[in-house]
PDB file of N, CA and C in Angstrom:
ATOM      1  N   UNK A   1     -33.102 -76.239  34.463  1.00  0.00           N
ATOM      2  CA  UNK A   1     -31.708 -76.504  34.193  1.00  0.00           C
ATOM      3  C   UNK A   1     -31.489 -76.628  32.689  1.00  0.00           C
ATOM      4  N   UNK A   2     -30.347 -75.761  32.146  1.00  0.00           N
ATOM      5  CA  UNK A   2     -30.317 -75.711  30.751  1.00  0.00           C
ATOM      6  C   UNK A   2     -29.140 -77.157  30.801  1.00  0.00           C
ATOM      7  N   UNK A   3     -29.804 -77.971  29.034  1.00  0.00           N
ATOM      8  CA  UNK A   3     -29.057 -79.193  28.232  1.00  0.00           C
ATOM      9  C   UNK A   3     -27.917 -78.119  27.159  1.00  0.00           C
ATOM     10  N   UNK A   4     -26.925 -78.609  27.182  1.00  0.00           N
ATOM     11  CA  UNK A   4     -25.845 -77.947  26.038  1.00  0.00           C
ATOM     12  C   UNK A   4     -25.207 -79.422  25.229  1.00  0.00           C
ATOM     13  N   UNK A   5     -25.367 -78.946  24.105  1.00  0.00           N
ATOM     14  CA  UNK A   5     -24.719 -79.697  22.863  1.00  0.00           C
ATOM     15  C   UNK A   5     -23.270 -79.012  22.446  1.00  0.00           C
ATOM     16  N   UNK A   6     -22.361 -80.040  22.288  1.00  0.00           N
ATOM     17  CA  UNK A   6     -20.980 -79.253  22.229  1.00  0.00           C
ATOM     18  C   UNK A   6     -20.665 -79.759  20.463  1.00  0.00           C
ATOM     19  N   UNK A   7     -19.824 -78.979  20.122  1.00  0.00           N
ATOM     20  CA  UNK A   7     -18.610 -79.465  18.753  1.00  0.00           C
ATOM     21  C   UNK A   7     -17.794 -78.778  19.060  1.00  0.00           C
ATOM     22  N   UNK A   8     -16.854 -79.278  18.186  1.00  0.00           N
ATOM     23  CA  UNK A   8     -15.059 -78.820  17.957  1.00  0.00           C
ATOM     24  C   UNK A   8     -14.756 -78.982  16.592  1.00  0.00           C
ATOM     25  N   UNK A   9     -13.930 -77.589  16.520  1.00  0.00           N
ATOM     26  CA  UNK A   9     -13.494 -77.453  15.328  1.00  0.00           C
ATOM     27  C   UNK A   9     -11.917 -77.043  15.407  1.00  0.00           C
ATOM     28  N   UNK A  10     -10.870 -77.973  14.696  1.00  0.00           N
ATOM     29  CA  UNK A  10      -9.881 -78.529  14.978  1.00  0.00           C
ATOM     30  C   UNK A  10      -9.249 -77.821  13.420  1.00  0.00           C
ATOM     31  N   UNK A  11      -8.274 -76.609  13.740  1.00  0.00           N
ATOM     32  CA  UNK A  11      -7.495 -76.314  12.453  1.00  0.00           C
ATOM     33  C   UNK A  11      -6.347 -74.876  12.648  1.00  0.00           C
ATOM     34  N   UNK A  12      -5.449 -74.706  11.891  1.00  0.00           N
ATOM     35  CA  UNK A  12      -4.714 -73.262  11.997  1.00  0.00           C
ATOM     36  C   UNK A  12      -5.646 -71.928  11.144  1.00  0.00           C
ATOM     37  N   UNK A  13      -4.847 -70.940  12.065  1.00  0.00           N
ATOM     38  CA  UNK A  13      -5.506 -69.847  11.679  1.00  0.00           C
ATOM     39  C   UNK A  13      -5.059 -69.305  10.201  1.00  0.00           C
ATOM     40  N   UNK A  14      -3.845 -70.136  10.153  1.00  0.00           N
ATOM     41  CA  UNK A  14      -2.782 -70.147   8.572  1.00  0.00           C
ATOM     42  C   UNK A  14      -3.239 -70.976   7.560  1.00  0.00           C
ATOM     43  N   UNK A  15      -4.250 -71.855   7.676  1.00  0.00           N
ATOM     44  CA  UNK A  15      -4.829 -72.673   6.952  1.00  0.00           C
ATOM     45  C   UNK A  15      -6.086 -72.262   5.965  1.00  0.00           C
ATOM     46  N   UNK A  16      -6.410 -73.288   5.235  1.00  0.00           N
ATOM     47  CA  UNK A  16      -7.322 -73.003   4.135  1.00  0.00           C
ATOM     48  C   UNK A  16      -8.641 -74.352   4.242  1.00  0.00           C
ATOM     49  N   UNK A  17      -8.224 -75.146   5.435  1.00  0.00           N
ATOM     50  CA  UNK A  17      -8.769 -75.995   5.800  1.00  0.00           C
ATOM     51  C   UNK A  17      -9.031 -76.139   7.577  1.00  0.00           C
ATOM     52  N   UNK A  18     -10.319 -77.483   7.244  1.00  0.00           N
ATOM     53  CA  UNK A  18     -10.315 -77.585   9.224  1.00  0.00           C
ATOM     54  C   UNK A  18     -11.129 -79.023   9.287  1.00  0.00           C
ATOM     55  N   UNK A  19     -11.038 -79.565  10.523  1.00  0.00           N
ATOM     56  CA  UNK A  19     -12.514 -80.530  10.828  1.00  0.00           C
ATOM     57  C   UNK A  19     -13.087 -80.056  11.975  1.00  0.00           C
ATOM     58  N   UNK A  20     -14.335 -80.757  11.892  1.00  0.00           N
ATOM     59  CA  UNK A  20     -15.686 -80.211  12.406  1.00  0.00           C
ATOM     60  C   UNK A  20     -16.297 -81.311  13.560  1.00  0.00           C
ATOM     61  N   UNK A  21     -16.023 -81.830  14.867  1.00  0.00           N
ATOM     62  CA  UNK A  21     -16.483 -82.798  15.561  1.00  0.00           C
ATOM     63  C   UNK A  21     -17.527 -82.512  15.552  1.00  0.00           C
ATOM     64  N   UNK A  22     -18.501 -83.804  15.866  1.00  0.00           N
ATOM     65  CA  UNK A  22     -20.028 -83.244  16.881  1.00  0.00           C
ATOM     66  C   UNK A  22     -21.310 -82.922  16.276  1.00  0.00           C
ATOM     67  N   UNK A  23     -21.062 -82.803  15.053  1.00  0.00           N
ATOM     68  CA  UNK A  23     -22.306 -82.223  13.892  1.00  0.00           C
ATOM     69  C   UNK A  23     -23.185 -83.162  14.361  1.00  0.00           C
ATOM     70  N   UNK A  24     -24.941 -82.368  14.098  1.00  0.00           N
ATOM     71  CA  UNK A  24     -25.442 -83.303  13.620  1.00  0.00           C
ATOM     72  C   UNK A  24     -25.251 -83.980  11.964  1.00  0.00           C
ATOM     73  N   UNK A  25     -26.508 -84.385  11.671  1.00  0.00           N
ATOM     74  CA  UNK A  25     -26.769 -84.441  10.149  1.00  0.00           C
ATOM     75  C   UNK A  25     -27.380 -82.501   9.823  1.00  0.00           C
ATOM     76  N   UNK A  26     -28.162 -82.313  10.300  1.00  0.00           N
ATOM     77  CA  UNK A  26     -28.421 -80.878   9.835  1.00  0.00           C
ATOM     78  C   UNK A  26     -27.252 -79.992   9.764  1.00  0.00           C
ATOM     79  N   UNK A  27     -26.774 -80.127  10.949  1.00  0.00           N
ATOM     80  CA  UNK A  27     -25.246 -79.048  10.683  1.00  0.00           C
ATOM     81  C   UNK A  27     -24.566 -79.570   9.172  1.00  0.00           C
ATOM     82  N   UNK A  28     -24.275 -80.876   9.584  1.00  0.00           N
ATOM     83  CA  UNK A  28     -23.122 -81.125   8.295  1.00  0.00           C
ATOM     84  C   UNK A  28     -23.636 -80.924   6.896  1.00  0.00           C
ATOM     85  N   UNK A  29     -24.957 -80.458   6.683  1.00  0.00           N
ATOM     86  CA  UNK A  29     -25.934 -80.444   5.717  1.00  0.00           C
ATOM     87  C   UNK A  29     -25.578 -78.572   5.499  1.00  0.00           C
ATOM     88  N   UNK A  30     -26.022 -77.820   6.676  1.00  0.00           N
ATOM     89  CA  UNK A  30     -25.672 -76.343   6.228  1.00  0.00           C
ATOM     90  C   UNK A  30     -24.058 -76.301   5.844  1.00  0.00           C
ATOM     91  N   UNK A  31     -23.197 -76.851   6.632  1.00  0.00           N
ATOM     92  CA  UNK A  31     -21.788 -76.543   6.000  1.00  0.00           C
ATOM     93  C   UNK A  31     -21.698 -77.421   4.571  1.00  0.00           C
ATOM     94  N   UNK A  32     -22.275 -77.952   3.861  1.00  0.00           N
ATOM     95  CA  UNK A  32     -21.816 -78.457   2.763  1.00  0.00           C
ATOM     96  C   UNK A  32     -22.629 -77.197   1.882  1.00  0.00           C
ATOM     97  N   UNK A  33     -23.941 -76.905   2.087  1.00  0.00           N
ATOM     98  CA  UNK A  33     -23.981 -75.693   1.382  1.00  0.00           C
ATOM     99  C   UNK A  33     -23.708 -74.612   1.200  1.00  0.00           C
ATOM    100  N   UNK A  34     -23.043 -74.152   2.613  1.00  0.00           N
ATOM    101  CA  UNK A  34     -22.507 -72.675   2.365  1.00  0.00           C
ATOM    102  C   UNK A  34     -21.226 -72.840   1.701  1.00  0.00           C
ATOM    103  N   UNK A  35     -20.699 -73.973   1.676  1.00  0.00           N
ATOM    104  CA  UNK A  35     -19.359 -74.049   1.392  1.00  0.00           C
ATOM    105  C   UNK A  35     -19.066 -74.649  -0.105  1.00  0.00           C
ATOM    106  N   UNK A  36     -19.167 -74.228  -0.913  1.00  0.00           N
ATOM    107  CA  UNK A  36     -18.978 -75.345  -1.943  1.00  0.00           C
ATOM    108  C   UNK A  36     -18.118 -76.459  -2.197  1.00  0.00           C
ATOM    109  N   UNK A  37     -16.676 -76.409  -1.455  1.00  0.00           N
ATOM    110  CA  UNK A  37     -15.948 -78.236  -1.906  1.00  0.00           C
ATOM    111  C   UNK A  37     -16.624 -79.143  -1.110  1.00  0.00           C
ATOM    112  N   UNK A  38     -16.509 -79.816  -1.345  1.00  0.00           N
ATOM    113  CA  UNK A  38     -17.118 -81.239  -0.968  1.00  0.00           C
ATOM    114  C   UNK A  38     -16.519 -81.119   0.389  1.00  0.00           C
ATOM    115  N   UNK A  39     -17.756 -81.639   1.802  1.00  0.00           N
ATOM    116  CA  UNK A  39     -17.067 -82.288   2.869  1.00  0.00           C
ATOM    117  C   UNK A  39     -16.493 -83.546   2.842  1.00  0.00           C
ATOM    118  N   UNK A  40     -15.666 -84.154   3.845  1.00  0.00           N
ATOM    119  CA  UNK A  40     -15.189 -85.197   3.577  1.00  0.00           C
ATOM    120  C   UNK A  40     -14.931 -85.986   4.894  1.00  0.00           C
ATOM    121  N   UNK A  41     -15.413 -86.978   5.365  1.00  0.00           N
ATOM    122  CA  UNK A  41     -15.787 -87.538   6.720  1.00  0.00           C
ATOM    123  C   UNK A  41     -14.181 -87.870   6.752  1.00  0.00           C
ATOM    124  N   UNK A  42     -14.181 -87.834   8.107  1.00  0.00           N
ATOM    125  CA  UNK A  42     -12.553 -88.225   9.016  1.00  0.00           C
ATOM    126  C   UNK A  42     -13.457 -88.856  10.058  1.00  0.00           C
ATOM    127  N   UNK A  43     -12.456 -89.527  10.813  1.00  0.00           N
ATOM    128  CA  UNK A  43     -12.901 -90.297  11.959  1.00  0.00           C
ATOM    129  C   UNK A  43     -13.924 -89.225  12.854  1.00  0.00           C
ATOM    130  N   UNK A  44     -14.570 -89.385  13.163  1.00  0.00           N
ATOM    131  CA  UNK A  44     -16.018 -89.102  14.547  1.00  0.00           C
ATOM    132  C   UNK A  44     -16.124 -87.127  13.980  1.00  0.00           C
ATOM    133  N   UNK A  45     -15.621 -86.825  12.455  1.00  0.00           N
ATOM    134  CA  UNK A  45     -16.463 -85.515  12.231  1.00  0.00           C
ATOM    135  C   UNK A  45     -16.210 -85.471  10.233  1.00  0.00           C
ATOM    136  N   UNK A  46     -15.962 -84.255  10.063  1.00  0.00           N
ATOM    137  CA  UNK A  46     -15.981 -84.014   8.650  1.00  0.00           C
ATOM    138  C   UNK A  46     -14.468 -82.907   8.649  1.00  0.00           C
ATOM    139  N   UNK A  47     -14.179 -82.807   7.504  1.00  0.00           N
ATOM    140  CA  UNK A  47     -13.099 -81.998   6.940  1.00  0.00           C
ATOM    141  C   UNK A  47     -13.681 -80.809   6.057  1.00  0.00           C
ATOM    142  N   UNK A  48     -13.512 -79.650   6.223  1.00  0.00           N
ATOM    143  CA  UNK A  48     -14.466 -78.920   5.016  1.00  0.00           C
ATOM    144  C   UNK A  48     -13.024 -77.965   4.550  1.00  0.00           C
ATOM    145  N   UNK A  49     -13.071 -77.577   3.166  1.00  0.00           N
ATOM    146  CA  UNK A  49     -12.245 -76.859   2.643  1.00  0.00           C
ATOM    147  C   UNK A  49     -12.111 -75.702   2.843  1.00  0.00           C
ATOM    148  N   UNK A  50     -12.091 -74.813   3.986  1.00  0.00           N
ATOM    149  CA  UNK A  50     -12.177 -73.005   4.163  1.00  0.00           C
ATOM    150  C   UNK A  50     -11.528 -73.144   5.541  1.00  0.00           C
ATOM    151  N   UNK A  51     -11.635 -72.334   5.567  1.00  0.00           N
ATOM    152  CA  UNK A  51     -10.663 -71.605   6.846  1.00  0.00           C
ATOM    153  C   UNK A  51     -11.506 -71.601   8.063  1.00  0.00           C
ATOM    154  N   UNK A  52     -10.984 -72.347   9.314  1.00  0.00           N
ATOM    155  CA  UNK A  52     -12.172 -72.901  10.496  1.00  0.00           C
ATOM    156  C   UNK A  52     -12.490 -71.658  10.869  1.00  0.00           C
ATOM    157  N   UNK A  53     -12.386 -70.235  11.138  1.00  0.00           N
ATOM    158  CA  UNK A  53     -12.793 -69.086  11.309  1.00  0.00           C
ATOM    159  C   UNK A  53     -13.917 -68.887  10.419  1.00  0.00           C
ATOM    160  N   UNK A  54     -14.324 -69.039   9.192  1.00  0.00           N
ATOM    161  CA  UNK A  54     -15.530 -69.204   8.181  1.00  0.00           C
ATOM    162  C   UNK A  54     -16.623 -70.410   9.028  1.00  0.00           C
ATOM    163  N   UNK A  55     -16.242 -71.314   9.256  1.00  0.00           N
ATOM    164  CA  UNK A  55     -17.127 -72.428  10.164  1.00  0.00           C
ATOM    165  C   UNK A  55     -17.410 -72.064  11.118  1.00  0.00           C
ATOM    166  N   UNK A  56     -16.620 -71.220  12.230  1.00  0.00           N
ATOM    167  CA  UNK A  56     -16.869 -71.023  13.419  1.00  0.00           C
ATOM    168  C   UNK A  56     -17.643 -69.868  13.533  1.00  0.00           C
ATOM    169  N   UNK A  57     -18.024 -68.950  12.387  1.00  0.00           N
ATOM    170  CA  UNK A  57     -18.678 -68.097  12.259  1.00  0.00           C
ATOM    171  C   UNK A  57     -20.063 -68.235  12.022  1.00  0.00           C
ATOM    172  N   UNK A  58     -19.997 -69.481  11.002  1.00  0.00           N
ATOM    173  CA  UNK A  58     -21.316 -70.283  10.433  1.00  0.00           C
ATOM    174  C   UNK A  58     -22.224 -71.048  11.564  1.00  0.00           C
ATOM    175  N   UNK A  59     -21.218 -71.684  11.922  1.00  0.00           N
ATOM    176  CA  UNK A  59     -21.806 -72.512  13.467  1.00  0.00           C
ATOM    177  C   UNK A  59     -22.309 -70.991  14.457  1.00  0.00           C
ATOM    178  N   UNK A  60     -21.720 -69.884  14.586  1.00  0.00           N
ATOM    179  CA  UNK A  60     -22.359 -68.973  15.665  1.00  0.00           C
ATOM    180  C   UNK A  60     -23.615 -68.836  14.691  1.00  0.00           C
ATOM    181  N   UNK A  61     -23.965 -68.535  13.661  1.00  0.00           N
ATOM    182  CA  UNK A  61     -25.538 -68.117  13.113  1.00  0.00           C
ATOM    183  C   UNK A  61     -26.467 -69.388  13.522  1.00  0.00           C
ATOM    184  N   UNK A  62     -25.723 -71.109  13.483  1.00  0.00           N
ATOM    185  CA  UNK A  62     -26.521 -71.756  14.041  1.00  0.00           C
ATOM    186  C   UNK A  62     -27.003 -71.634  15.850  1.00  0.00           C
ATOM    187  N   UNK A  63     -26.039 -71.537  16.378  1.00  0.00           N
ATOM    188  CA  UNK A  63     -26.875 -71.131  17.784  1.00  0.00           C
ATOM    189  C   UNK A  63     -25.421 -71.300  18.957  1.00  0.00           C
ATOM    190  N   UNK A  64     -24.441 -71.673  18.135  1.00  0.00           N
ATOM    191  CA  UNK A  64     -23.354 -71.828  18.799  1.00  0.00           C
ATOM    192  C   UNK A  64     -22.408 -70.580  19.198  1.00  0.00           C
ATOM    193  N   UNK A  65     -21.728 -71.225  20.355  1.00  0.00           N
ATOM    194  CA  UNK A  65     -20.599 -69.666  20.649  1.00  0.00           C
ATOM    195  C   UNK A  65     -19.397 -70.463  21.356  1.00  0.00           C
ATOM    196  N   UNK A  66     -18.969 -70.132  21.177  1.00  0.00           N
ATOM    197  CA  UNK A  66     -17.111 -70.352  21.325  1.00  0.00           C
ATOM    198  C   UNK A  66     -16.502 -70.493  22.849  1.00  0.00           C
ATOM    199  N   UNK A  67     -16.540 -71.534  23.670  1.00  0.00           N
ATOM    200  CA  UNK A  67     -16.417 -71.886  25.126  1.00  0.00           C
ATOM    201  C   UNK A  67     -14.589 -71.817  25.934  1.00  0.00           C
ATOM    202  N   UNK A  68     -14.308 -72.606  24.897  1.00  0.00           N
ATOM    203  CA  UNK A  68     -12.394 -72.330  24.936  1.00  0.00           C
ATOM    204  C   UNK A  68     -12.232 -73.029  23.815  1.00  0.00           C
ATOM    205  N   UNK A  69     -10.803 -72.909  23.963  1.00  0.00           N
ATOM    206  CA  UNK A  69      -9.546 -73.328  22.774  1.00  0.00           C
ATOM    207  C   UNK A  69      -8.626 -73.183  23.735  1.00  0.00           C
ATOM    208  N   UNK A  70      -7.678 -74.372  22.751  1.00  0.00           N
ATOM    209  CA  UNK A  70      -6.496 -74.246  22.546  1.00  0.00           C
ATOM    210  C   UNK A  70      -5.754 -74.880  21.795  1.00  0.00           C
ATOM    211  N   UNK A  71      -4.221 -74.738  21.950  1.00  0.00           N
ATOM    212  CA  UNK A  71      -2.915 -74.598  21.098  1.00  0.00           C
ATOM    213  C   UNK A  71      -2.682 -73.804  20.683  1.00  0.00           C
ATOM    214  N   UNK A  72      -1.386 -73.885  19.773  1.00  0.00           N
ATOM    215  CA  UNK A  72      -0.988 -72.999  19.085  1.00  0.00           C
ATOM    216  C   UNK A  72      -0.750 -72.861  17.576  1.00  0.00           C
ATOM    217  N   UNK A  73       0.041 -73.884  17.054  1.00  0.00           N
ATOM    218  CA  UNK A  73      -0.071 -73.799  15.601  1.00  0.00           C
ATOM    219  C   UNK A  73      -1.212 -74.269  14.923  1.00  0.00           C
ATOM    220  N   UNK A  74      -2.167 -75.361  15.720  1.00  0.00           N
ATOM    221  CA  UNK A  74      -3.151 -75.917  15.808  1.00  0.00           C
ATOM    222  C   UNK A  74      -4.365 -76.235  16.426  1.00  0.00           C
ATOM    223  N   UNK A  75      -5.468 -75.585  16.302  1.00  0.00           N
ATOM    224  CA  UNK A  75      -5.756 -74.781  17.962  1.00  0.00           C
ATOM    225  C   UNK A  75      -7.450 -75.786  17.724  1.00  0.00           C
ATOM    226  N   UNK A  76      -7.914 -76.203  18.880  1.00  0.00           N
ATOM    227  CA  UNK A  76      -9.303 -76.615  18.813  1.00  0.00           C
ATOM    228  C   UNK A  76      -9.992 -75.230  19.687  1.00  0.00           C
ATOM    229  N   UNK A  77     -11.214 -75.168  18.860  1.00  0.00           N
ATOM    230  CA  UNK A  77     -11.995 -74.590  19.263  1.00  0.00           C
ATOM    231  C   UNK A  77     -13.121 -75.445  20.015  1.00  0.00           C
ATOM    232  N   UNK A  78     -13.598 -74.955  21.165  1.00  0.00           N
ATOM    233  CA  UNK A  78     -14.887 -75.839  21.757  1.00  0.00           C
ATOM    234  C   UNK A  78     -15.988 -75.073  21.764  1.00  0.00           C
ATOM    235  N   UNK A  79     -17.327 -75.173  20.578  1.00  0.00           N
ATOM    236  CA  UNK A  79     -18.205 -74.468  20.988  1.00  0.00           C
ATOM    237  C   UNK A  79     -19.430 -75.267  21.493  1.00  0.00           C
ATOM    238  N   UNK A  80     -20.725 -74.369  22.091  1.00  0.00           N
ATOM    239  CA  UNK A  80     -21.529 -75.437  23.065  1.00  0.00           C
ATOM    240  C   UNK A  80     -22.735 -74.175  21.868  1.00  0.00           C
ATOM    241  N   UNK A  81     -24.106 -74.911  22.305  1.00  0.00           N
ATOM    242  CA  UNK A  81     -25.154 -74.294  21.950  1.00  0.00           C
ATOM    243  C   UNK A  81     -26.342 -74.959  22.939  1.00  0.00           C
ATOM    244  N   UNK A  82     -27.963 -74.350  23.482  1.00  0.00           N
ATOM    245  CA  UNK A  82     -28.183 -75.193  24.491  1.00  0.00           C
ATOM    246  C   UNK A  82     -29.564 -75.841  23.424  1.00  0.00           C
ATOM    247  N   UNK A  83     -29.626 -76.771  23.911  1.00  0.00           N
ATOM    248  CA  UNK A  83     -30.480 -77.271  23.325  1.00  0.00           C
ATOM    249  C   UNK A  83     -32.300 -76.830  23.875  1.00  0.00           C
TER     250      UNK A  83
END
């Protein structure tokens, strides 16, 4: 029986920004380097300066893939990866 680890990444597709639920410390460690502004902790994730489509791309090279979403002007993404 496969274990799955989930995050969410919470932002518009019109944006230049997003947050990131669920990280570990290693994740929040690769997104501060691929990304150069500073992350910035919000309640239970981080805020990173780029466009959540750049993260959600970054997170698929870590092992993640994209389960659902929704909204509309503001859309969460739910991705899982299995452990």
């Amino acid at each position: 029986m496969s274990t799955y680890y989930y995050v969410s990444v919470k932002g518009s597709l019109h944006s230049s920004d997003c947050c990131v639920f669920g990280l570990i410390p290693q994740e929040i460690q690769a997104i501060s380097k691929r990304f150069p502004s500073p992350t910035v902790e919000v309640l239970n994730g981080i805020s990173v300066k780029c466009p959540p489509i750049q993260v959600i791309n970054l997170l698929g090279e870590l092992g993640y893939r994209v389960v659902s979403s929704t909204g509309e002007a503001e859309i969460v993404w739910t991705l899982q990866r299995e452990l």
